[in-house]
C-alpha atoms as a PDB file:
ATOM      1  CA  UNK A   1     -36.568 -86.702  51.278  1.00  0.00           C
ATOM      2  CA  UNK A   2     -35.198 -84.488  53.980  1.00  0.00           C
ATOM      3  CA  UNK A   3     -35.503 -85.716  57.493  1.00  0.00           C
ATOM      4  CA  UNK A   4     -36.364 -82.681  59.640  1.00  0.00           C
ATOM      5  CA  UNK A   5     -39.011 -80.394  57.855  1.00  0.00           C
ATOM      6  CA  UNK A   6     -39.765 -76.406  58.389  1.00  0.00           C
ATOM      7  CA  UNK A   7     -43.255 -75.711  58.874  1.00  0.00           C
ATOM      8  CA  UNK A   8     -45.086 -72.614  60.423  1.00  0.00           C
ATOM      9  CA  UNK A   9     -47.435 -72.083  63.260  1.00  0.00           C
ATOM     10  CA  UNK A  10     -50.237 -69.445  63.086  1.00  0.00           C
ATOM     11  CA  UNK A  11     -52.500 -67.684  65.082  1.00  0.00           C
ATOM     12  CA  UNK A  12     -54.308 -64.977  65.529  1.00  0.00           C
ATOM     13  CA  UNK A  13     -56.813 -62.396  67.192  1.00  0.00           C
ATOM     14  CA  UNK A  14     -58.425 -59.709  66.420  1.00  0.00           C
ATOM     15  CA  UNK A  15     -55.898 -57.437  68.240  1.00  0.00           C
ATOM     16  CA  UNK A  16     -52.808 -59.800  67.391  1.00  0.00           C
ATOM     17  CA  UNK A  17     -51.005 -62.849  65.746  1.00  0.00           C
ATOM     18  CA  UNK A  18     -48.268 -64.639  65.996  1.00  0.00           C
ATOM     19  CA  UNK A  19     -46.448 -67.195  63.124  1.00  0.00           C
ATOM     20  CA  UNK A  20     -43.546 -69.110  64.966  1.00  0.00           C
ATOM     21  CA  UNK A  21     -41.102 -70.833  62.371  1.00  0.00           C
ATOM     22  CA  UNK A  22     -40.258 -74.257  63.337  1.00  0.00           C
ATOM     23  CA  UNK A  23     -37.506 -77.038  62.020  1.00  0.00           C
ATOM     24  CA  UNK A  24     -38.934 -80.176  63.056  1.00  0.00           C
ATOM     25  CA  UNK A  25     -38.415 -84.141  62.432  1.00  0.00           C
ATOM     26  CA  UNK A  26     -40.045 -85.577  59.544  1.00  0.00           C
ATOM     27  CA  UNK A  27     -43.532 -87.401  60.603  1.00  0.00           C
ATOM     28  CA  UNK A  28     -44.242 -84.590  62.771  1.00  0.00           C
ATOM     29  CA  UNK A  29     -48.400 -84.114  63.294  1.00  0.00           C
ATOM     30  CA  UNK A  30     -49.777 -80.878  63.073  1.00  0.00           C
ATOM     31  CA  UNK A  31     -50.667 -81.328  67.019  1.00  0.00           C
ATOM     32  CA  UNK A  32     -47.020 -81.882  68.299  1.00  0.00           C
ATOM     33  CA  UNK A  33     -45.954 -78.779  65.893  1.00  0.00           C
ATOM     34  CA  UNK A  34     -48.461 -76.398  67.680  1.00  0.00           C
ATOM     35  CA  UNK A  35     -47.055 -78.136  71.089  1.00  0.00           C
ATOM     36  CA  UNK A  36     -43.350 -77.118  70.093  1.00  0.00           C
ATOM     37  CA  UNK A  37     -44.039 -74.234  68.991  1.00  0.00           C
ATOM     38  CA  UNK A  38     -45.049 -72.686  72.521  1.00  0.00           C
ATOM     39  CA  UNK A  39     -48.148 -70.326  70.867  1.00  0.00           C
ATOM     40  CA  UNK A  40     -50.189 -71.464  73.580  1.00  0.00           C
ATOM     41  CA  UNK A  41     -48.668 -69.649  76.546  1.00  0.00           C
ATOM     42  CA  UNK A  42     -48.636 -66.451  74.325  1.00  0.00           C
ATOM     43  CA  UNK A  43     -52.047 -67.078  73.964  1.00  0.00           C
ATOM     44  CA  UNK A  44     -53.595 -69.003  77.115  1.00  0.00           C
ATOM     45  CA  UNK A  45     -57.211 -69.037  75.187  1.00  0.00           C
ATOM     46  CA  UNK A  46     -55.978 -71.681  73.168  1.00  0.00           C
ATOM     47  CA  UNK A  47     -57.890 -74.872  74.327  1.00  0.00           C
ATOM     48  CA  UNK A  48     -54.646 -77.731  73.400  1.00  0.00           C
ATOM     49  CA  UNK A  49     -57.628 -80.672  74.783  1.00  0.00           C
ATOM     50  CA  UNK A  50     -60.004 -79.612  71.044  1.00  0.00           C
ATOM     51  CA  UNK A  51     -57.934 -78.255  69.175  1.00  0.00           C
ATOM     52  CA  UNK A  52     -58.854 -77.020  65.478  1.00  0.00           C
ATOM     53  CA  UNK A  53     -56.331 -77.182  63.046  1.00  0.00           C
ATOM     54  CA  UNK A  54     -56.207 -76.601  59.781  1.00  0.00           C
ATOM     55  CA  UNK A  55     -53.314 -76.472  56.978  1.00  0.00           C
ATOM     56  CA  UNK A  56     -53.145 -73.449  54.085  1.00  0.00           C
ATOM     57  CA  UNK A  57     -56.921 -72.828  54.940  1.00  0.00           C
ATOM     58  CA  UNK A  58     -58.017 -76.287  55.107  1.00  0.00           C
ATOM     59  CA  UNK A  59     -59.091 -78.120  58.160  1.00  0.00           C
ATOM     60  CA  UNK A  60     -57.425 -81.314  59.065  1.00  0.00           C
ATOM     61  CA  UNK A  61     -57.117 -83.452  62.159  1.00  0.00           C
ATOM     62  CA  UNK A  62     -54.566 -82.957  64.697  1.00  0.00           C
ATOM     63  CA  UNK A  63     -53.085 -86.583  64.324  1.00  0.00           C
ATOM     64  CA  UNK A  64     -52.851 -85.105  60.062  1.00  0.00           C
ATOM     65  CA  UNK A  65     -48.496 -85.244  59.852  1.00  0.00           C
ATOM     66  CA  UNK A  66     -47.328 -82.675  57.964  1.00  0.00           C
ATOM     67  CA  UNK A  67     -45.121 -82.400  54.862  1.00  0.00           C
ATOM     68  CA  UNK A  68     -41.923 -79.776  54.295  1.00  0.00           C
ATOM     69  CA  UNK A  69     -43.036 -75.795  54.499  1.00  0.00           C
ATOM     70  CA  UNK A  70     -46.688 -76.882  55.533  1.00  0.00           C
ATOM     71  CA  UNK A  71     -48.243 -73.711  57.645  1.00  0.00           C
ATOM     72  CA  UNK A  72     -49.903 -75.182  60.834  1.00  0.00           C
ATOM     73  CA  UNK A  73     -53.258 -72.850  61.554  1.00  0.00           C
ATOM     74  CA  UNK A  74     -55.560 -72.692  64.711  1.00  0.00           C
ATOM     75  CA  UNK A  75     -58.423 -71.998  64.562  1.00  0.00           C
ATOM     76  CA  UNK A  76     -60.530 -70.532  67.203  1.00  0.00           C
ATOM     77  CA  UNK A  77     -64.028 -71.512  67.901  1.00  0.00           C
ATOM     78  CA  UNK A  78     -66.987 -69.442  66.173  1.00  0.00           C
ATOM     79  CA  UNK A  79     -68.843 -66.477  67.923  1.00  0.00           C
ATOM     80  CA  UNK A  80     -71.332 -67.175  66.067  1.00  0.00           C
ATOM     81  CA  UNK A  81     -72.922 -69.941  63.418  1.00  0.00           C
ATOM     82  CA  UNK A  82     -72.625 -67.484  59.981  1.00  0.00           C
ATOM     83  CA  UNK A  83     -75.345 -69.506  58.400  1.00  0.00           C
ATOM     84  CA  UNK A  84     -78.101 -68.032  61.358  1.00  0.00           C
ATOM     85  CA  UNK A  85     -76.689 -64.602  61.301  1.00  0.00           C
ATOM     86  CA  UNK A  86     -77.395 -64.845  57.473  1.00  0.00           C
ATOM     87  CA  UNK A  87     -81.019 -65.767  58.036  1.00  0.00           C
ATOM     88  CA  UNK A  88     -81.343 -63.228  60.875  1.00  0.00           C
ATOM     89  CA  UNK A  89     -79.926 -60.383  58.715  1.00  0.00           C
ATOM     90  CA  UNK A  90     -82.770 -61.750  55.579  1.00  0.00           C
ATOM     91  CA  UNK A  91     -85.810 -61.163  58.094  1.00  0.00           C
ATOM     92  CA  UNK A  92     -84.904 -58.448  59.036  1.00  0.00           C
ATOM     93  CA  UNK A  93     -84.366 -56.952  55.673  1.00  0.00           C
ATOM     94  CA  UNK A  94     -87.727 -58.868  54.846  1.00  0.00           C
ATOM     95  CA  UNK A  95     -89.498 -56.756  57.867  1.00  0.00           C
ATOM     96  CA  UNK A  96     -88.580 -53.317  56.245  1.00  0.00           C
END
């Protein structure tokens, strides 16, 4: 087992993203790896007090450590719940 690992840090807007490569010590969490890898003053919406992490796609906590080549993704909040816009969209259709 290596001691430092090399993980990625994504995120992105509609309008841009941003994946910052990072070599890091082993027993890194995925919070200190978005910390150190300075994506929030590119992007000052990022809230670092909640954030929402997740690795390859899936969510995890921000205490989760990480493991060699893991890709660190935030997540930003939802516009909107998809499960209501569904149901919206289905009375509507109904109503025609």
């Amino acid at each position: 087992m290596t001691d430092r690992l090399q993980l990625e840090v994504a995120y992105a807007r509609p309008e841009r993203q941003l994946i910052v490569k990072l070599s890091l010590p082993a027993g890194t969490t995925a919070r200190e790896a978005v910390l150190q890898s300075g994506i929030a003053g590119e992007f000052p919406d990022i809230d670092l007090a909640h954030l929402q992490l997740g690795v390859f796609g899936k969510a995890v906590p921000p205490e989760h450590v990480l493991r060699d080549r893991d890709r660190v993704e935030i997540y930003r909040p939802l516009q909107a719940d998809p499960k209501e816009v569904r149901r919206r969209r289905a009375e509507a259709g109904k109503a025609e």
